[in-house]
Protein backbone atom coordinates (compact mmCIF):
# COMPACT_ATOMS: atom_id res chain seq x y z
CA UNK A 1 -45.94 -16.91 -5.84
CA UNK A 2 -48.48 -14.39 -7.15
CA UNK A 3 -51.97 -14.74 -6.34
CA UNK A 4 -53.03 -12.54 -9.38
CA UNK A 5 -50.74 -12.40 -12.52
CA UNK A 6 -52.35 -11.17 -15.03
CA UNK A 7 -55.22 -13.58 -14.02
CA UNK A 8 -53.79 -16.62 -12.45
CA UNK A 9 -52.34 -17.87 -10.07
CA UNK A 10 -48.37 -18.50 -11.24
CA UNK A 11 -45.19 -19.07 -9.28
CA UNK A 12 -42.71 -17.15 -11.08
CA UNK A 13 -38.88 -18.31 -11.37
CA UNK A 14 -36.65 -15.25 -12.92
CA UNK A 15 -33.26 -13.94 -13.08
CA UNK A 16 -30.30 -13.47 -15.87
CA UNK A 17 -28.55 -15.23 -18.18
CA UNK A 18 -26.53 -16.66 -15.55
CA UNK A 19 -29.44 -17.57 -13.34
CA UNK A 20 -30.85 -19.74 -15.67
CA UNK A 21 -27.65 -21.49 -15.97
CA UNK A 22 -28.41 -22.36 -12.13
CA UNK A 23 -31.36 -22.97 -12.22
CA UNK A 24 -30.56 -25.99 -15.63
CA UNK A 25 -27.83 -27.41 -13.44
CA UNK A 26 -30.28 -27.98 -10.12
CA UNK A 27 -33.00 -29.19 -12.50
CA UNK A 28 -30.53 -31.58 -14.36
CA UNK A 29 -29.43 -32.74 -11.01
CA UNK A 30 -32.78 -33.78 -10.17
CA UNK A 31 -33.19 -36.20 -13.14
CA UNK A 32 -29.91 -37.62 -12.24
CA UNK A 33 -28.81 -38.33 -8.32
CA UNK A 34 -30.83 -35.50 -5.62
CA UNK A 35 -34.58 -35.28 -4.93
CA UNK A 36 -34.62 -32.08 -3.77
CA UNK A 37 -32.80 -28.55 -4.70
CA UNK A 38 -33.26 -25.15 -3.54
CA UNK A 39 -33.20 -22.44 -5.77
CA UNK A 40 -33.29 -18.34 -5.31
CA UNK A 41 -32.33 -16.22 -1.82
CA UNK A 42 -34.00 -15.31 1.13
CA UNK A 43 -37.91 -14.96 0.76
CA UNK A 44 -37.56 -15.92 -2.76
CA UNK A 45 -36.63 -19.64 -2.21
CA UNK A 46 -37.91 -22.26 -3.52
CA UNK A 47 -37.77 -26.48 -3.14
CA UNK A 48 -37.99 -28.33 -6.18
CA UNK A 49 -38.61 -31.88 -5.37
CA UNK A 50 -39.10 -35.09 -7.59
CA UNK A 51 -42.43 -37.33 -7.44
CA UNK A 52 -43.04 -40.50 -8.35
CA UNK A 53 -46.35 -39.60 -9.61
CA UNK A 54 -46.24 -39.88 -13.70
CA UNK A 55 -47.11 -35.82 -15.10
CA UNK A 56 -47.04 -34.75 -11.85
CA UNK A 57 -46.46 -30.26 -11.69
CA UNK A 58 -47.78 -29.52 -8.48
CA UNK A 59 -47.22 -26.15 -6.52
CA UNK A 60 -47.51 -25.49 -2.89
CA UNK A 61 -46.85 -22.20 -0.79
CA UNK A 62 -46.73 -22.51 2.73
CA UNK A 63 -44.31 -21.82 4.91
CA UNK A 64 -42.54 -22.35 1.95
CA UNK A 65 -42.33 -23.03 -1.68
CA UNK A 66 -42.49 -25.89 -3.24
CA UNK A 67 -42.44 -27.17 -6.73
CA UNK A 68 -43.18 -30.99 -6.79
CA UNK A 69 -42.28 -33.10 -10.61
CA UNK A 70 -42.33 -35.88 -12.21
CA UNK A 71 -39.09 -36.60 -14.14
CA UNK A 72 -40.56 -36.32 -17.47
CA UNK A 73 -41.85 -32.39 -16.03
CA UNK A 74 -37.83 -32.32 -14.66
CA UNK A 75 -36.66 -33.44 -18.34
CA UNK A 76 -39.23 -30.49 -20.34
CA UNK A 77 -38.40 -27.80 -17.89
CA UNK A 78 -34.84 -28.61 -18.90
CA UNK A 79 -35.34 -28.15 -22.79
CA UNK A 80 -37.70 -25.12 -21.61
CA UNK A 81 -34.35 -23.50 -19.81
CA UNK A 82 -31.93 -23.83 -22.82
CA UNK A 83 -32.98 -21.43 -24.88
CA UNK A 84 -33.12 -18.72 -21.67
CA UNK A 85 -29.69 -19.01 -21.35
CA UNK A 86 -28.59 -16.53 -24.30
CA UNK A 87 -31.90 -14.82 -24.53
CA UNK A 88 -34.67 -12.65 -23.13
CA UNK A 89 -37.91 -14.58 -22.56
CA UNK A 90 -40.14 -16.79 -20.43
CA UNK A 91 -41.59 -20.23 -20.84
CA UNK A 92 -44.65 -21.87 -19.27
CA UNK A 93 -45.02 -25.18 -17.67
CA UNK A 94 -48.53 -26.14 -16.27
CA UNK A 95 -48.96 -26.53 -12.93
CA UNK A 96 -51.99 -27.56 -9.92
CA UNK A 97 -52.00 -26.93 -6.78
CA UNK A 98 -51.39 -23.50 -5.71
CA UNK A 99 -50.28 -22.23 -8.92
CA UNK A 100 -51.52 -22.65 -12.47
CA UNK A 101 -48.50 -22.50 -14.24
CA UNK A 102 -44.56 -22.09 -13.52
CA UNK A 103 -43.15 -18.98 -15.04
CA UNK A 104 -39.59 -19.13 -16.02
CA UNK A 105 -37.85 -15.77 -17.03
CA UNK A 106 -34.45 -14.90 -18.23
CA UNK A 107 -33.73 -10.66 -18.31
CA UNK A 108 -37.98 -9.54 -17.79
CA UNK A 109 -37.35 -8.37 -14.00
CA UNK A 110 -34.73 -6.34 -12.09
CA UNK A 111 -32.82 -8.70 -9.52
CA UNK A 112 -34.11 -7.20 -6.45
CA UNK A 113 -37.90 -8.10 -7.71
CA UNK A 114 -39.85 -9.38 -4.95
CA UNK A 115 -42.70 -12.03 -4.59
């Protein structure tokens, strides 16, 4: 989660090529058979859960981090992630809550980045 990136409030999802591939595979599982995933390490974790709630995005940082969608948000952030997987880049999905928007990034930060 950053407070301030480059003007909003974002919570930022990066890593490699590889990472990405992850990261498709716990979304995809979402839409199919679990409700909840956890993705990155350590401090860096987050819990992406599915709602109920039709265009639901919503963002929560407490104790920890939580990304809460719909399955039609689980289904975009999908087709978002497909082209990261051979590329350098980001996509944007809007968010509430505590963040404005998800930032997804394949190859824009080193692997030890920190939140």
């Amino acid at each position: 989660m950053f407070d301030d990136f480059n003007g909003s409030a974002i919570l930022l999802l990066w890593g490699d090529n590889a990472d990405m591939a992850v990261l498709l595979d716990q979304v995809r599982s979402l839409d199919k058979d679990r409700h909840t995933v956890q993705v990155g390490h350590g401090e860096n974790t987050i819990t992406i859960m599915v709602s109920a709630e039709a265009g639901r995005s919503h963002v929560r940082s407490d104790a920890v981090i939580s990304w809460e969608c719909c399955k039609d948000t689980l289904r975009r952030t999908a087709d978002l992630i497909g082209p990261l997987l051979n590329s350098t880049g980001h996509q944007f999905v809007d968010a509430d809550g505590q963040a404005e928007e998800v930032v997804i990034s394949a190859n824009e930060y080193p692997a030890d980045f920190e939140r």
